[in-house]
PDB file of N, CA and C in Angstrom:
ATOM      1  N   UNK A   1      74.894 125.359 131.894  1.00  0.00           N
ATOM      2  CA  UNK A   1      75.922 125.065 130.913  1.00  0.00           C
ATOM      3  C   UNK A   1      75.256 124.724 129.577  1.00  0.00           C
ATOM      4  N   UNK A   2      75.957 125.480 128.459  1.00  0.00           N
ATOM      5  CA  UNK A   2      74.912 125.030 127.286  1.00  0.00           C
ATOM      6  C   UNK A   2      75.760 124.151 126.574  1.00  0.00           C
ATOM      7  N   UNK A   3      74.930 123.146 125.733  1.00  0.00           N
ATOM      8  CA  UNK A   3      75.544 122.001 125.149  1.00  0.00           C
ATOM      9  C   UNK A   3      76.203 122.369 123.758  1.00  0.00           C
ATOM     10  N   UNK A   4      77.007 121.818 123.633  1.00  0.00           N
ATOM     11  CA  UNK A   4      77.668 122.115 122.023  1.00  0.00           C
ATOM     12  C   UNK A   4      77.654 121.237 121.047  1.00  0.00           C
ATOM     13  N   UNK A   5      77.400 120.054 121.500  1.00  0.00           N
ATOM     14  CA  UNK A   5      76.990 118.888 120.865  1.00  0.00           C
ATOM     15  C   UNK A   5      75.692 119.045 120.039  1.00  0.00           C
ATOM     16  N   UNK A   6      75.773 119.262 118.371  1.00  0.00           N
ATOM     17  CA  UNK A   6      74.926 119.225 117.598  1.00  0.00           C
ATOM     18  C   UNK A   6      74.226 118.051 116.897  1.00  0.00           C
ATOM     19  N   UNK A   7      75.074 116.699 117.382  1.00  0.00           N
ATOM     20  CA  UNK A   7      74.625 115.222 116.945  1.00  0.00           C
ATOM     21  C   UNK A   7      74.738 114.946 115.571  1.00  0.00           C
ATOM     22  N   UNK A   8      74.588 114.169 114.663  1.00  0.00           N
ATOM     23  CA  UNK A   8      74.957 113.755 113.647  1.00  0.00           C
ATOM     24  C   UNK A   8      74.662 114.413 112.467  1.00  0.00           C
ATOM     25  N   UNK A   9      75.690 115.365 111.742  1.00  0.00           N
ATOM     26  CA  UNK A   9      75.000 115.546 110.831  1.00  0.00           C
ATOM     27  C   UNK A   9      74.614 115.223 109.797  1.00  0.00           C
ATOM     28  N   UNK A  10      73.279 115.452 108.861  1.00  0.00           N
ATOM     29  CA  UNK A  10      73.008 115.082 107.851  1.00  0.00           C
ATOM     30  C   UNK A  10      74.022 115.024 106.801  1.00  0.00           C
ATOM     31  N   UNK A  11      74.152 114.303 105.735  1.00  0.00           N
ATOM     32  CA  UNK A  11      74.749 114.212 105.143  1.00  0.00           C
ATOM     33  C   UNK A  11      74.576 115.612 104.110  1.00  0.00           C
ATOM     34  N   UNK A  12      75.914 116.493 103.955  1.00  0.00           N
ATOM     35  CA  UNK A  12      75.970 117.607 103.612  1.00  0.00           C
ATOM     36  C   UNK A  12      76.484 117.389 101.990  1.00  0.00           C
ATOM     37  N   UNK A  13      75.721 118.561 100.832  1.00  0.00           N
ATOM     38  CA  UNK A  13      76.006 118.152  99.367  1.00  0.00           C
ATOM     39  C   UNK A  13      77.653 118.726  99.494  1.00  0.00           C
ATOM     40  N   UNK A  14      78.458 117.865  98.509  1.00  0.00           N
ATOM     41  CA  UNK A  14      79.444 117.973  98.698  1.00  0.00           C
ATOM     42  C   UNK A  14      80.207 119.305  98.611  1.00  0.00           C
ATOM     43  N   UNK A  15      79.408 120.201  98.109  1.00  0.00           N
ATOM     44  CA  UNK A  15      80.190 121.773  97.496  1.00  0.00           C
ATOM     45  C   UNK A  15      79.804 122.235  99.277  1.00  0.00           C
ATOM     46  N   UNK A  16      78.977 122.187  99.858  1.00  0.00           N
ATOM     47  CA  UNK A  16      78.845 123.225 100.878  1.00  0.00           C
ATOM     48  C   UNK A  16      79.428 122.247 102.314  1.00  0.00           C
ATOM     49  N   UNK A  17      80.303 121.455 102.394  1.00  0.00           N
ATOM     50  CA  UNK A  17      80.794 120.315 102.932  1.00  0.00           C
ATOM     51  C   UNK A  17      81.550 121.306 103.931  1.00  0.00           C
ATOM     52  N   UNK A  18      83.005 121.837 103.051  1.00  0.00           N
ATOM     53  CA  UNK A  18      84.241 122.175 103.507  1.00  0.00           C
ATOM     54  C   UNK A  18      83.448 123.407 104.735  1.00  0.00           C
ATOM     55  N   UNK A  19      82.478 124.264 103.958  1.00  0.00           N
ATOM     56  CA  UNK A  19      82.312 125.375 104.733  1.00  0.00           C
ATOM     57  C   UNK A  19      81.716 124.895 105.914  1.00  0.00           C
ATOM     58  N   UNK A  20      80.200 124.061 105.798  1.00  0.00           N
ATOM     59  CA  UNK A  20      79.617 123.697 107.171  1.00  0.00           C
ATOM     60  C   UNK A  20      80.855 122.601 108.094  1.00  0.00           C
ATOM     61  N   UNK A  21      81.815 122.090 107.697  1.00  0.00           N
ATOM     62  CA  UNK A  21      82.209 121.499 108.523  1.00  0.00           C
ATOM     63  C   UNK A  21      83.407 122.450 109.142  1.00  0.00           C
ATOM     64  N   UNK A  22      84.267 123.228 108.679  1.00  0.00           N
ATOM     65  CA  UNK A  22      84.664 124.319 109.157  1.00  0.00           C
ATOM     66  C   UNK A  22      84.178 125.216 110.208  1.00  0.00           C
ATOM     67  N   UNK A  23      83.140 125.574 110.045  1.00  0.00           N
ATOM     68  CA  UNK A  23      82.004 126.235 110.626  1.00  0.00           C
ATOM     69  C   UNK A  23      82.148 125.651 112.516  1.00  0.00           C
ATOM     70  N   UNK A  24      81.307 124.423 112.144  1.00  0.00           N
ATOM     71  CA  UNK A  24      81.470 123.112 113.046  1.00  0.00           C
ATOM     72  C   UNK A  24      82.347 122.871 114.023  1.00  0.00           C
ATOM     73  N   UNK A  25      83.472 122.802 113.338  1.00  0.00           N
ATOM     74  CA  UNK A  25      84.564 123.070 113.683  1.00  0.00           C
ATOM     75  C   UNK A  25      85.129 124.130 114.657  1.00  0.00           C
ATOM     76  N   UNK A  26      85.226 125.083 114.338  1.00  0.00           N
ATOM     77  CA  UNK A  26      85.316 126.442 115.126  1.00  0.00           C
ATOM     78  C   UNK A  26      84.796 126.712 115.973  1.00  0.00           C
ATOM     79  N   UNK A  27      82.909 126.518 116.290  1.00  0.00           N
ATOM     80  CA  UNK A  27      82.046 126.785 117.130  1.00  0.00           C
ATOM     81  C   UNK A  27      82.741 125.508 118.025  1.00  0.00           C
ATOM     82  N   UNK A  28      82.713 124.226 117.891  1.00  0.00           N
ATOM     83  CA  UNK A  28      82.845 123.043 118.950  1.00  0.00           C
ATOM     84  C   UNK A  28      84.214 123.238 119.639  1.00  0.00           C
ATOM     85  N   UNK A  29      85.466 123.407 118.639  1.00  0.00           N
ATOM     86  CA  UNK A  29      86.733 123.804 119.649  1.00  0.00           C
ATOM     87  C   UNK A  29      86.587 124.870 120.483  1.00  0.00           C
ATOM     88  N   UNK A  30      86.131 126.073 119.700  1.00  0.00           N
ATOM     89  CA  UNK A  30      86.187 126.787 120.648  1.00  0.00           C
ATOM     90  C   UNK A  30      85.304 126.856 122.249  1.00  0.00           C
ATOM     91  N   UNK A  31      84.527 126.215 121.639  1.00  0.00           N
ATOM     92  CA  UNK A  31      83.612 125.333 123.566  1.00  0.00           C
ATOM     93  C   UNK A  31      84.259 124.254 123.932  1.00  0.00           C
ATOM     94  N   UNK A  32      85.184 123.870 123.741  1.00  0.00           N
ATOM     95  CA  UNK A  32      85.946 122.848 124.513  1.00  0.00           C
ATOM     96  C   UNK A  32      85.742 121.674 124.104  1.00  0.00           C
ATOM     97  N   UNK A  33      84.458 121.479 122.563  1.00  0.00           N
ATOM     98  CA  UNK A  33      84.420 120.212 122.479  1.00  0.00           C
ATOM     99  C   UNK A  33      85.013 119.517 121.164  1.00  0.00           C
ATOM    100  N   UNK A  34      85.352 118.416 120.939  1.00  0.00           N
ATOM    101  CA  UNK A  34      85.785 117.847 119.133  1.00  0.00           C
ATOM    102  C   UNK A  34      85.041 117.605 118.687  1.00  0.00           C
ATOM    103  N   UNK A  35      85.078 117.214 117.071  1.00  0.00           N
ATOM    104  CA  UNK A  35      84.507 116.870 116.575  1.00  0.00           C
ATOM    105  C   UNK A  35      84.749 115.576 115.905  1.00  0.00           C
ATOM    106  N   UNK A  36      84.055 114.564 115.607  1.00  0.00           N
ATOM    107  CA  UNK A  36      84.116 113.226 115.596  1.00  0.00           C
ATOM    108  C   UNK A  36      83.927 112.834 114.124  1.00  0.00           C
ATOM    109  N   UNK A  37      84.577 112.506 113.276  1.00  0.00           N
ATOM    110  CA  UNK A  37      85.072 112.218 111.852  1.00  0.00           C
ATOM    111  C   UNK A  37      85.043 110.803 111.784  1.00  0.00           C
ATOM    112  N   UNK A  38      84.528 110.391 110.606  1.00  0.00           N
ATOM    113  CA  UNK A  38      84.592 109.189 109.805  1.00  0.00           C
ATOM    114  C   UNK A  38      85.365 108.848 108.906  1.00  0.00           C
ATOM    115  N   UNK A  39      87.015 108.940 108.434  1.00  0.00           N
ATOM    116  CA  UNK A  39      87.607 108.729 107.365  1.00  0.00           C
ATOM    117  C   UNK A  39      87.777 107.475 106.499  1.00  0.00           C
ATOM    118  N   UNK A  40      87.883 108.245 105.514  1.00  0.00           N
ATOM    119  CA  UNK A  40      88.136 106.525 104.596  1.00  0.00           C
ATOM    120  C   UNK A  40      89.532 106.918 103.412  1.00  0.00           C
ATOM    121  N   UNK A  41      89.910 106.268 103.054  1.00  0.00           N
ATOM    122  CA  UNK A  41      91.062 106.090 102.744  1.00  0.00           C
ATOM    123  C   UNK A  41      91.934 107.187 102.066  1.00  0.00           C
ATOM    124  N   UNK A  42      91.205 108.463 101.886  1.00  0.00           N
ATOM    125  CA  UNK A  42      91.800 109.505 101.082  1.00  0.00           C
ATOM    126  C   UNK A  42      92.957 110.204 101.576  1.00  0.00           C
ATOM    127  N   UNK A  43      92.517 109.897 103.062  1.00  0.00           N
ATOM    128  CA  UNK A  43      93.258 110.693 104.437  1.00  0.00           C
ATOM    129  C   UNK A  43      94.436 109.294 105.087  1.00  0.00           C
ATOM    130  N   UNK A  44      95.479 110.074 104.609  1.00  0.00           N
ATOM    131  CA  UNK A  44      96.476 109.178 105.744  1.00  0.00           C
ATOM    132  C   UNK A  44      96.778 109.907 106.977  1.00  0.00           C
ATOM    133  N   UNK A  45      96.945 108.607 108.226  1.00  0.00           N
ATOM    134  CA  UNK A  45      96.794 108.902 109.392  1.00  0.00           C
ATOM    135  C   UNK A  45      97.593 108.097 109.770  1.00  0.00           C
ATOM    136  N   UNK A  46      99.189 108.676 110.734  1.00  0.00           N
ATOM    137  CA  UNK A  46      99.889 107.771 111.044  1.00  0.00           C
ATOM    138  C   UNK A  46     100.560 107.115 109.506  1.00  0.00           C
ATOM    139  N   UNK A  47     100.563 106.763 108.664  1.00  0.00           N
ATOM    140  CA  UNK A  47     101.464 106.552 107.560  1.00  0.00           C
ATOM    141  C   UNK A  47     100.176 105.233 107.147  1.00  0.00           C
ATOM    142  N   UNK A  48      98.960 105.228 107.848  1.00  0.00           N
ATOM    143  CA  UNK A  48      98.063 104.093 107.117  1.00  0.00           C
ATOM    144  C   UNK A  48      96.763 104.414 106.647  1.00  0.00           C
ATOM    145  N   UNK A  49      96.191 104.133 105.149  1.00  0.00           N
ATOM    146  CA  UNK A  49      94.995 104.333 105.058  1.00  0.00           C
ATOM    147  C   UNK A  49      93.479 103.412 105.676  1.00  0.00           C
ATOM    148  N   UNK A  50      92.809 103.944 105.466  1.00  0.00           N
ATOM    149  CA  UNK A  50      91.716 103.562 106.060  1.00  0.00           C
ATOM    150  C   UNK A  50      90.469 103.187 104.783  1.00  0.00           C
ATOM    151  N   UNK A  51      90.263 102.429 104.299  1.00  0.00           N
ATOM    152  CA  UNK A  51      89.922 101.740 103.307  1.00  0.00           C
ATOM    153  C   UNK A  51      88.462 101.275 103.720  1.00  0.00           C
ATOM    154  N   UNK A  52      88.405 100.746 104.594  1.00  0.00           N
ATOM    155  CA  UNK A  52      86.985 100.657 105.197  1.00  0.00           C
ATOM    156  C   UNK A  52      86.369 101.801 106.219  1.00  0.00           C
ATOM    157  N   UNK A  53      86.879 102.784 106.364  1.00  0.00           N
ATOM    158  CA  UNK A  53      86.595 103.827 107.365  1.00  0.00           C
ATOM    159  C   UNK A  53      87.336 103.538 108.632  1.00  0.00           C
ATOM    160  N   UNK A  54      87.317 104.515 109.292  1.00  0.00           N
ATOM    161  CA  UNK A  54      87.944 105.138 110.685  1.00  0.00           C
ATOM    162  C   UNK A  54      88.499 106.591 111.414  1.00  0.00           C
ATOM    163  N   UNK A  55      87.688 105.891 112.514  1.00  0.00           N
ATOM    164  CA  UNK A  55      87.131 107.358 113.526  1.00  0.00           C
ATOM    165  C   UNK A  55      88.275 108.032 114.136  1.00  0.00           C
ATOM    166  N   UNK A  56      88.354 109.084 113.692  1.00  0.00           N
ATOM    167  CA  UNK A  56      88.982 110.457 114.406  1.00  0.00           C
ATOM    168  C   UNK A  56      88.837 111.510 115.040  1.00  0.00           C
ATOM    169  N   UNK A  57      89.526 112.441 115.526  1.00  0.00           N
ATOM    170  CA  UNK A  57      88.540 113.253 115.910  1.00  0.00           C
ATOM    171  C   UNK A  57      89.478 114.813 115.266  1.00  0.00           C
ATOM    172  N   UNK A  58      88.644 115.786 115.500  1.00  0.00           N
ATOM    173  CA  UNK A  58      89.281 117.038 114.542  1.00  0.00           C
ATOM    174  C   UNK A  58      89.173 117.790 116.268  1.00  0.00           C
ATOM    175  N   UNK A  59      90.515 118.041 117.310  1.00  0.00           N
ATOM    176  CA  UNK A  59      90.428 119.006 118.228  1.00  0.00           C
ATOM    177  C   UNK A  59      90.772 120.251 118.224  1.00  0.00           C
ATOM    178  N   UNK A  60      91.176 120.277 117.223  1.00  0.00           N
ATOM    179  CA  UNK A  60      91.557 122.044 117.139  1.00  0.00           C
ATOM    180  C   UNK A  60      91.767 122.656 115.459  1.00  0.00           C
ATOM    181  N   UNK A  61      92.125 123.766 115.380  1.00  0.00           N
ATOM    182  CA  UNK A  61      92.108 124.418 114.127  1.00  0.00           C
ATOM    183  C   UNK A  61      93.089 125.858 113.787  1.00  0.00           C
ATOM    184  N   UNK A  62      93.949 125.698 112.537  1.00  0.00           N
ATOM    185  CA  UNK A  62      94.164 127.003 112.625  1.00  0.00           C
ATOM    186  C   UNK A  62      93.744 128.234 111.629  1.00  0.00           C
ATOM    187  N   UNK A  63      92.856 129.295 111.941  1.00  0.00           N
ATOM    188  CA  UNK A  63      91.701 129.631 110.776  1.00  0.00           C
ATOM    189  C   UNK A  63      93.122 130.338 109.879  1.00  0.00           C
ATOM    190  N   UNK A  64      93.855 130.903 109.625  1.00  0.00           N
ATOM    191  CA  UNK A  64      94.645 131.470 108.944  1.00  0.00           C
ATOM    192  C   UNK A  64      94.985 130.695 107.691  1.00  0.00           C
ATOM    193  N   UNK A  65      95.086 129.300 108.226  1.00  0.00           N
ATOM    194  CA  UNK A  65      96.167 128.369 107.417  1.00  0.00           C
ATOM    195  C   UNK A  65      94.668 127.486 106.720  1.00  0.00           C
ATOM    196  N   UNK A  66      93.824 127.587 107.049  1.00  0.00           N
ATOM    197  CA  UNK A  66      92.737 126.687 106.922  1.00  0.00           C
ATOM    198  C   UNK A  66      92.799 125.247 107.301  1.00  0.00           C
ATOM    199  N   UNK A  67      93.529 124.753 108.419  1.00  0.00           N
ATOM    200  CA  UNK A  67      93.627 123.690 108.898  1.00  0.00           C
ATOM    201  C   UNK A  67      93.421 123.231 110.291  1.00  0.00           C
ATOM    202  N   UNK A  68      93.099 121.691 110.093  1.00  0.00           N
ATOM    203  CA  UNK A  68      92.642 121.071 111.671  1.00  0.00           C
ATOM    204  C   UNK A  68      93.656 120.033 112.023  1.00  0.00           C
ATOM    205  N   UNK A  69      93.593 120.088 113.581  1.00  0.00           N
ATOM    206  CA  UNK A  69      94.672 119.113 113.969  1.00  0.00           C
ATOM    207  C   UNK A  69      93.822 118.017 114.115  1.00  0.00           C
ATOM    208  N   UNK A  70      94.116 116.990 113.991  1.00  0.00           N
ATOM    209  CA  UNK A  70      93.586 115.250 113.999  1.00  0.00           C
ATOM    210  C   UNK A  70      93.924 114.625 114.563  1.00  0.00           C
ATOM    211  N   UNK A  71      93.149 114.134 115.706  1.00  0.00           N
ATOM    212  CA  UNK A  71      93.868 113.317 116.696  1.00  0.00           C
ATOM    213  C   UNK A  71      93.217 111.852 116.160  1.00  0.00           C
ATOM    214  N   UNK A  72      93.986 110.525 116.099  1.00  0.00           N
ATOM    215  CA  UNK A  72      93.750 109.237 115.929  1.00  0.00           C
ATOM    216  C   UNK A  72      93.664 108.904 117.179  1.00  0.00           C
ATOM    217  N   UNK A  73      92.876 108.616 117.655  1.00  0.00           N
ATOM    218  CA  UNK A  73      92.542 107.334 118.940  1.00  0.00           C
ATOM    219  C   UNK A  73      93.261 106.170 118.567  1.00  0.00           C
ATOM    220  N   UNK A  74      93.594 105.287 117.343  1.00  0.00           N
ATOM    221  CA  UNK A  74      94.410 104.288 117.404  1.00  0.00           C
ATOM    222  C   UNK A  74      96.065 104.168 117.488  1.00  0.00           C
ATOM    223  N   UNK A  75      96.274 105.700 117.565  1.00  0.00           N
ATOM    224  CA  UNK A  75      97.697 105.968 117.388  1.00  0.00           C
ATOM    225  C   UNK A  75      98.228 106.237 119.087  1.00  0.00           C
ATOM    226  N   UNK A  76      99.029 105.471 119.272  1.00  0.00           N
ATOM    227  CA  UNK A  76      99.321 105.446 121.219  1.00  0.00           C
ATOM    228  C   UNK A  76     100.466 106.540 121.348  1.00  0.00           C
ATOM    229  N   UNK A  77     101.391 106.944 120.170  1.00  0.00           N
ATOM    230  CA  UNK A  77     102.093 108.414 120.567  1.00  0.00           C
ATOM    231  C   UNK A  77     101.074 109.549 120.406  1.00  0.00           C
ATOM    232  N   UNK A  78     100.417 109.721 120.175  1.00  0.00           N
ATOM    233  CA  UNK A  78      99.536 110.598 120.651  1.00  0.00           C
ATOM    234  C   UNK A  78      99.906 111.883 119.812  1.00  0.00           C
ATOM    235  N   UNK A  79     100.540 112.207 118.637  1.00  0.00           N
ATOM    236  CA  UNK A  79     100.533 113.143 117.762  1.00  0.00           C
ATOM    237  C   UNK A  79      99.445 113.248 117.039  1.00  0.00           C
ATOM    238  N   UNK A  80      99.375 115.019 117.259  1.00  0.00           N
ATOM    239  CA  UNK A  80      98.311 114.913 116.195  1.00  0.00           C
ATOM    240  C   UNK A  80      98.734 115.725 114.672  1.00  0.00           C
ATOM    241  N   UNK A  81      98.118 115.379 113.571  1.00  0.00           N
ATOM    242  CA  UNK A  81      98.221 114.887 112.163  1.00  0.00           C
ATOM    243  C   UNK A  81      97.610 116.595 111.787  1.00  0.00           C
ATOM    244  N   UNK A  82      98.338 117.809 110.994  1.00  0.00           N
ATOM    245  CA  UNK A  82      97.523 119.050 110.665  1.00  0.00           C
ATOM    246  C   UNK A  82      97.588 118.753 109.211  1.00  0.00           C
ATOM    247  N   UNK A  83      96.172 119.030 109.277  1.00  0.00           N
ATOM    248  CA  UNK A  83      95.523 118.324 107.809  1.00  0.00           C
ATOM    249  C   UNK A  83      94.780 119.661 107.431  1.00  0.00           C
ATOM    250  N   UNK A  84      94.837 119.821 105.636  1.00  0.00           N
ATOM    251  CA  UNK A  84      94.095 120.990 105.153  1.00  0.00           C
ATOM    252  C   UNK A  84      92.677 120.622 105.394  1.00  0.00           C
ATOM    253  N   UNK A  85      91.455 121.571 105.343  1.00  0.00           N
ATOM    254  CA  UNK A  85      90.390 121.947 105.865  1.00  0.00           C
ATOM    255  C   UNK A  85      89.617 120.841 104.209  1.00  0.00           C
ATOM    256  N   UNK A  86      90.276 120.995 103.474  1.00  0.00           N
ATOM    257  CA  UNK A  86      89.370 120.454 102.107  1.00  0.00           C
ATOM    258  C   UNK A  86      89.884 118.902 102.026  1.00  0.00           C
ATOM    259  N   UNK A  87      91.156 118.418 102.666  1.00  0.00           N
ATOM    260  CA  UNK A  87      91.131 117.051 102.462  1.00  0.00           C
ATOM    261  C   UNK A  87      90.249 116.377 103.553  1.00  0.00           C
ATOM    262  N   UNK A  88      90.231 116.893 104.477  1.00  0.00           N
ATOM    263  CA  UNK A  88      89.553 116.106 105.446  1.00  0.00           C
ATOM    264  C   UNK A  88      87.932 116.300 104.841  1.00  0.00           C
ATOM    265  N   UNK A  89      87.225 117.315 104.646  1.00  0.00           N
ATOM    266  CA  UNK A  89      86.507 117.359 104.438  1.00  0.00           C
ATOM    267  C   UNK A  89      85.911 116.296 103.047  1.00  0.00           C
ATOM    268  N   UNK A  90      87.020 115.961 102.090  1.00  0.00           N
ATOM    269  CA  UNK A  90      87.250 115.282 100.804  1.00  0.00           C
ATOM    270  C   UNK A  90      87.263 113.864 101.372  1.00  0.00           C
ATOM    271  N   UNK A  91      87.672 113.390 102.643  1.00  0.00           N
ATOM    272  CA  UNK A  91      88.117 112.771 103.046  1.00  0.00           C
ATOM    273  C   UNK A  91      86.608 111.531 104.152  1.00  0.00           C
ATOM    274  N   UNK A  92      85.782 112.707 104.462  1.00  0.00           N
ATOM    275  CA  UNK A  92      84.800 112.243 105.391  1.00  0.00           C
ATOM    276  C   UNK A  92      83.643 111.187 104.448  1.00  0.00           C
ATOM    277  N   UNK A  93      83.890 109.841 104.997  1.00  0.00           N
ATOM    278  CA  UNK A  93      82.640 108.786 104.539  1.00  0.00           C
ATOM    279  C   UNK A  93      81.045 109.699 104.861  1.00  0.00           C
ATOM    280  N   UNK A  94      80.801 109.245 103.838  1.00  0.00           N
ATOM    281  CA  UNK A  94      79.260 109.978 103.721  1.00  0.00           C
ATOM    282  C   UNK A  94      79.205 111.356 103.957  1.00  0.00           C
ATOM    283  N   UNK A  95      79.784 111.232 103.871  1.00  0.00           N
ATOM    284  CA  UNK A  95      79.757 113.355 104.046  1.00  0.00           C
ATOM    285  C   UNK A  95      78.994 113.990 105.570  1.00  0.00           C
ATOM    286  N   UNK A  96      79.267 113.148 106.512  1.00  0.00           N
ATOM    287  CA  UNK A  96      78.614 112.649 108.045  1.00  0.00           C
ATOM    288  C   UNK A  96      79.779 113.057 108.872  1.00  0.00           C
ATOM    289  N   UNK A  97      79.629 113.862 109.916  1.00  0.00           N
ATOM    290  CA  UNK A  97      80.022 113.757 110.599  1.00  0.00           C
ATOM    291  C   UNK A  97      79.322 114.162 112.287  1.00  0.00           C
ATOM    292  N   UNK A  98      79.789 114.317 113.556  1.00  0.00           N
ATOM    293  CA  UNK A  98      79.432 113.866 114.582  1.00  0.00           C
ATOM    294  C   UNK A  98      79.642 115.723 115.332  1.00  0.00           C
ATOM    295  N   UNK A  99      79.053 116.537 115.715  1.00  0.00           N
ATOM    296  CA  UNK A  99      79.694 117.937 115.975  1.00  0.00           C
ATOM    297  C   UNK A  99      78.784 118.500 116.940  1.00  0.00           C
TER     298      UNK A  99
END
């Protein structure tokens, strides 16, 4: 079984952000795995910002529309949030994420 887990990435310059995390994106859903996001307050989730950061995860995507679905771990209905591909990406503390 090969792993899909690429571990943390470096912090990416902000112009080539949207594409490598897209990228990321696509390869990990489509192996069955998410990807693990750091947001901070740009991104509302559930109707609350996140001002000091908080972890999400990006499980799926739709390439047409350029968007990812967002699942909140702190949210107990369990909807997930379809967010454009450039806010989230606009959106990620340190330009870090987990893939």
């Amino acid at each position: 079984m090969r792993r899909c887990t690429r571990g943390l990435r470096p912090a990416v310059p902000h112009a080539q952000l949207p594409q490598k995390l897209k990228a990321d994106v696509v390869y990990n859903v489509n192996h069955g795995h998410a990807v693990v996001i750091n947001v901070i307050n740009v991104i509302r989730l559930n109707g609350r910002n996140y001002s000091g950061g908080h972890y999400a995860t990006i499980v799926g995507y739709r390439a047409g529309d350029n968007e990812f679905a967002v699942a909140d771990p702190a949210y107990a209905g369990g909807a997930l949030h379809w967010l454009s591909a450039s806010n989230v990406s606009s959106g990620i503390k340190l330009r870090r994420y987990v893939a």
